[in-house]
C-alpha atoms as a PDB file:
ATOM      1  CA  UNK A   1     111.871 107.413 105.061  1.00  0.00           C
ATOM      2  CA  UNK A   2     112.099 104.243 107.016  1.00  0.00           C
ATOM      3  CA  UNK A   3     112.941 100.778 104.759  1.00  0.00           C
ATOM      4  CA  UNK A   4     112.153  97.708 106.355  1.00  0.00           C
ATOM      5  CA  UNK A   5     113.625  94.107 105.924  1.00  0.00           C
ATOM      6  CA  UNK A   6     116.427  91.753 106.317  1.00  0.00           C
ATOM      7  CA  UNK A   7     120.030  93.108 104.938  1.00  0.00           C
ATOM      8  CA  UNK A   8     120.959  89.956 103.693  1.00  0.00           C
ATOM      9  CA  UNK A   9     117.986  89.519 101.119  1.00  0.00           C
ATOM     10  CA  UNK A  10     118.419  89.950  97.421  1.00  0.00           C
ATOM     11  CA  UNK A  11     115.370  92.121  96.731  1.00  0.00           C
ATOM     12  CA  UNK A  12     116.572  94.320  99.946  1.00  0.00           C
ATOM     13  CA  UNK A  13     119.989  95.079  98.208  1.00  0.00           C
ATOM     14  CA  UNK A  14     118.483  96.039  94.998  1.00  0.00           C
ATOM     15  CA  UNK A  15     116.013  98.477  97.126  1.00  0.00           C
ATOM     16  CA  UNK A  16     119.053  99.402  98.588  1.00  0.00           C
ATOM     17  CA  UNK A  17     120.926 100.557  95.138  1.00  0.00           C
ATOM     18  CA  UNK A  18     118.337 101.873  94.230  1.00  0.00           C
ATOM     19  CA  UNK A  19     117.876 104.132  96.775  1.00  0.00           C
ATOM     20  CA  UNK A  20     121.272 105.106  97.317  1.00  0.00           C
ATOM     21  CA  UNK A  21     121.461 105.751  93.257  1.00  0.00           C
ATOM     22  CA  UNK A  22     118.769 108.193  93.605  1.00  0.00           C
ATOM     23  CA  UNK A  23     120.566 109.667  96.414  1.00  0.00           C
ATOM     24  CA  UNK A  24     117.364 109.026  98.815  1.00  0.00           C
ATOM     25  CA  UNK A  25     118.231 109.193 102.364  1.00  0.00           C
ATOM     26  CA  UNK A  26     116.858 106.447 104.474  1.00  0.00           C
ATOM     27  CA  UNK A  27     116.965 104.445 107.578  1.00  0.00           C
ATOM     28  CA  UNK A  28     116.934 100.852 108.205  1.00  0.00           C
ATOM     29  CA  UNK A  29     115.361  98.401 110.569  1.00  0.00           C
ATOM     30  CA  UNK A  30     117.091  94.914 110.306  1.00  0.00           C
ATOM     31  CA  UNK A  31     113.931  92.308 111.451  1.00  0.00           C
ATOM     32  CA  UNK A  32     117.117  89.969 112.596  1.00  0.00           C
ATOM     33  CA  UNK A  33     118.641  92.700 114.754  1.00  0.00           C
ATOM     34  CA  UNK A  34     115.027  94.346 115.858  1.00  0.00           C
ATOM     35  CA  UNK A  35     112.302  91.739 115.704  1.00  0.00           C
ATOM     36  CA  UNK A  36     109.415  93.963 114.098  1.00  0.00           C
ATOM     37  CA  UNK A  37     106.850  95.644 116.589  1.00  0.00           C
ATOM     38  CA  UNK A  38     103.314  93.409 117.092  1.00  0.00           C
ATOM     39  CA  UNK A  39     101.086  96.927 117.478  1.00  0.00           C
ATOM     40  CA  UNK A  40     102.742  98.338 114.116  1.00  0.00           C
ATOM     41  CA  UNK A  41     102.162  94.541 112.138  1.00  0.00           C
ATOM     42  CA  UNK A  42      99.034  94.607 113.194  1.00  0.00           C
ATOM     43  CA  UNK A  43      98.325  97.878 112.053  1.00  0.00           C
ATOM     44  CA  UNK A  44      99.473  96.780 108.668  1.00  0.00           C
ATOM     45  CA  UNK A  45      97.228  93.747 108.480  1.00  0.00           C
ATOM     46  CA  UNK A  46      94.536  95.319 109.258  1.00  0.00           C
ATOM     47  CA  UNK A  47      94.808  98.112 107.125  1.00  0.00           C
ATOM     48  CA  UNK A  48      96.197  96.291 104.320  1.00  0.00           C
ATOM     49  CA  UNK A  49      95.447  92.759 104.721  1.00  0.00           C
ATOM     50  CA  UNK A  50      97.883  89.713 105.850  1.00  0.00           C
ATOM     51  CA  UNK A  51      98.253  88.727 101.777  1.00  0.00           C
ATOM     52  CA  UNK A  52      99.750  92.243 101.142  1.00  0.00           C
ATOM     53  CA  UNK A  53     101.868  92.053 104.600  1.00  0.00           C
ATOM     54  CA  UNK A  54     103.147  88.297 104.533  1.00  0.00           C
ATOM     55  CA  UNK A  55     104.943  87.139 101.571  1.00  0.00           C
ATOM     56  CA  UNK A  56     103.227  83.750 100.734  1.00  0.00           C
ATOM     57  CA  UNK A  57     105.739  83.342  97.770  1.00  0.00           C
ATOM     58  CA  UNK A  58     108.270  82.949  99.880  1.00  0.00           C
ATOM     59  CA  UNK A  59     110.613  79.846 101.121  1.00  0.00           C
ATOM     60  CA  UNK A  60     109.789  80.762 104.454  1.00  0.00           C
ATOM     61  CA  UNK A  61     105.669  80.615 104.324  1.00  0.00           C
ATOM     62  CA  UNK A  62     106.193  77.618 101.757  1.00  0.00           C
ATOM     63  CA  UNK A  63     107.717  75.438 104.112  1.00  0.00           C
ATOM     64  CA  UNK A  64     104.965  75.948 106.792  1.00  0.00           C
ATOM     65  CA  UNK A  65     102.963  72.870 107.667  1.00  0.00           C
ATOM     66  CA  UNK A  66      99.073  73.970 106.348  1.00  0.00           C
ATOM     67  CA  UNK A  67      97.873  73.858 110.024  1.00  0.00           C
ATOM     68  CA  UNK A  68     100.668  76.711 110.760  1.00  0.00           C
ATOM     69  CA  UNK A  69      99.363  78.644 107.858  1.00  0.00           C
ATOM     70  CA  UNK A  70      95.735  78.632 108.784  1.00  0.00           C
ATOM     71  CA  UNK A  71      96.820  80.466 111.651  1.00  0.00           C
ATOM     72  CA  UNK A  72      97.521  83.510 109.480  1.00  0.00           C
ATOM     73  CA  UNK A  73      93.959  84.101 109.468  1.00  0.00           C
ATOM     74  CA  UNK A  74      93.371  85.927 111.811  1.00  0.00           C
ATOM     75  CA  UNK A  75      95.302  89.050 112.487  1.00  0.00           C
ATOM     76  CA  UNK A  76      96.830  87.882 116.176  1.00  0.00           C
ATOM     77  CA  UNK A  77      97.556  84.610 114.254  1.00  0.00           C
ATOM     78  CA  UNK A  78      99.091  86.502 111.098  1.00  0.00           C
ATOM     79  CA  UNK A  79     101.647  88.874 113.415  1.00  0.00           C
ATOM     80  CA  UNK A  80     102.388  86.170 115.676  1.00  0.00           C
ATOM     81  CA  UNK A  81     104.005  84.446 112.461  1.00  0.00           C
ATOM     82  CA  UNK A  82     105.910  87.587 111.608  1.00  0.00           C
ATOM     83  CA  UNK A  83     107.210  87.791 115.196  1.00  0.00           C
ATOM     84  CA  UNK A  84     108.261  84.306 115.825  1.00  0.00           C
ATOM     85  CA  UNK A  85     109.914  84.072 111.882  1.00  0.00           C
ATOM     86  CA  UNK A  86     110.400  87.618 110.332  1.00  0.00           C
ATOM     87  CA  UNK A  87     111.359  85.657 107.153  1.00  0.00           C
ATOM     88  CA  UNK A  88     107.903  85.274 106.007  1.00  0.00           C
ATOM     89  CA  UNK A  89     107.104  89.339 106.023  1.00  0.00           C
ATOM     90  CA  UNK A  90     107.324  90.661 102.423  1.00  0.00           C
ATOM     91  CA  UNK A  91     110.483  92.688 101.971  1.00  0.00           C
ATOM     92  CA  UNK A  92     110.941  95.715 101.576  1.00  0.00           C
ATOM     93  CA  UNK A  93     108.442  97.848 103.176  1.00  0.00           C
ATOM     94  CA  UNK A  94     108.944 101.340 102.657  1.00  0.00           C
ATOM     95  CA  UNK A  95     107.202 103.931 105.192  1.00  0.00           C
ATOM     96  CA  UNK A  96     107.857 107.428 103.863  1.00  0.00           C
ATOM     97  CA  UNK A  97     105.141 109.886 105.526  1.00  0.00           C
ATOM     98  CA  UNK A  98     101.893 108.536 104.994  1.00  0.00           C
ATOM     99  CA  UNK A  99     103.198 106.460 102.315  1.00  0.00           C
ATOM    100  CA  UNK A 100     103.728 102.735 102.399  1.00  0.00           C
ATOM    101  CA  UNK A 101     104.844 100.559  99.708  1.00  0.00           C
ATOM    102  CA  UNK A 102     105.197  96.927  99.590  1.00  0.00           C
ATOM    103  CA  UNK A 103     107.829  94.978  97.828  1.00  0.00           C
ATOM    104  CA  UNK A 104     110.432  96.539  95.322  1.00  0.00           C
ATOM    105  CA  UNK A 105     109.674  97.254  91.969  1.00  0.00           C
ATOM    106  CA  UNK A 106     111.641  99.873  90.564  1.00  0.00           C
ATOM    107  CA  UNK A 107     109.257 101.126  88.413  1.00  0.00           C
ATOM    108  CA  UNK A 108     106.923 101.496  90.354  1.00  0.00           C
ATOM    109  CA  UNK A 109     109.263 102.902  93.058  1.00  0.00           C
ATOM    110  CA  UNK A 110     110.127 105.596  90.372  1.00  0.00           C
ATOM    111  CA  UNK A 111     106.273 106.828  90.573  1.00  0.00           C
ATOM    112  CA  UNK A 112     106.162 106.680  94.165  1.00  0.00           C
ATOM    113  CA  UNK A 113     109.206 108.151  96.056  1.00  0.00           C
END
């Protein structure tokens, strides 16, 4: 199982409890230490669509001008985002097999993993 994100986020460190409560082994890709690969956030856009991929609650999509946010409409636009500001790319996402989850809910987490 791979978890995805930025260490110093709040929803990250409950996925992270979590996890480690349930004993899960894991491994972690920091977006600030590895800036997330274009071919695999493209891959998740298309498959899953940028609203699913991009977290448009966020601080970090919020304080995009609306000109910068229309560029998420397309899929080169969308990842291009994610590149230049990993910020804005929901958190966690959890790639365990063929499994992918979005977000941390741990309710939901306790049905899935």
């Amino acid at each position: 199982m791979t978890i995805y994100g930025i260490k110093n986020c709040d929803t990250m460190k409950k996925a992270f409890t979590y996890l480690d409560s349930k004993g899960v082994k894991y491994t972690f890709h920091d977006y600030k230490k590895e800036s997330p690969d274009a071919t695999w956030l493209t891959e998740l856009v298309d498959t899953y669509g940028v609203d699913t991929v991009i977290n448009k609650k966020g601080i970090t999509w919020k304080k995009l001008a609306p000109e910068v946010q229309k560029k998420a409409s397309t899929t080169k636009g969308a990842v291009a985002l994610m590149i230049q500001s990993p910020s804005m790319i929901k958190r966690p996402i959890v790639i365990q097999g063929k499994k992918v989850i979005f977000g941390f809910d741990s309710a939901e987490w306790d049905k899935q993993l």
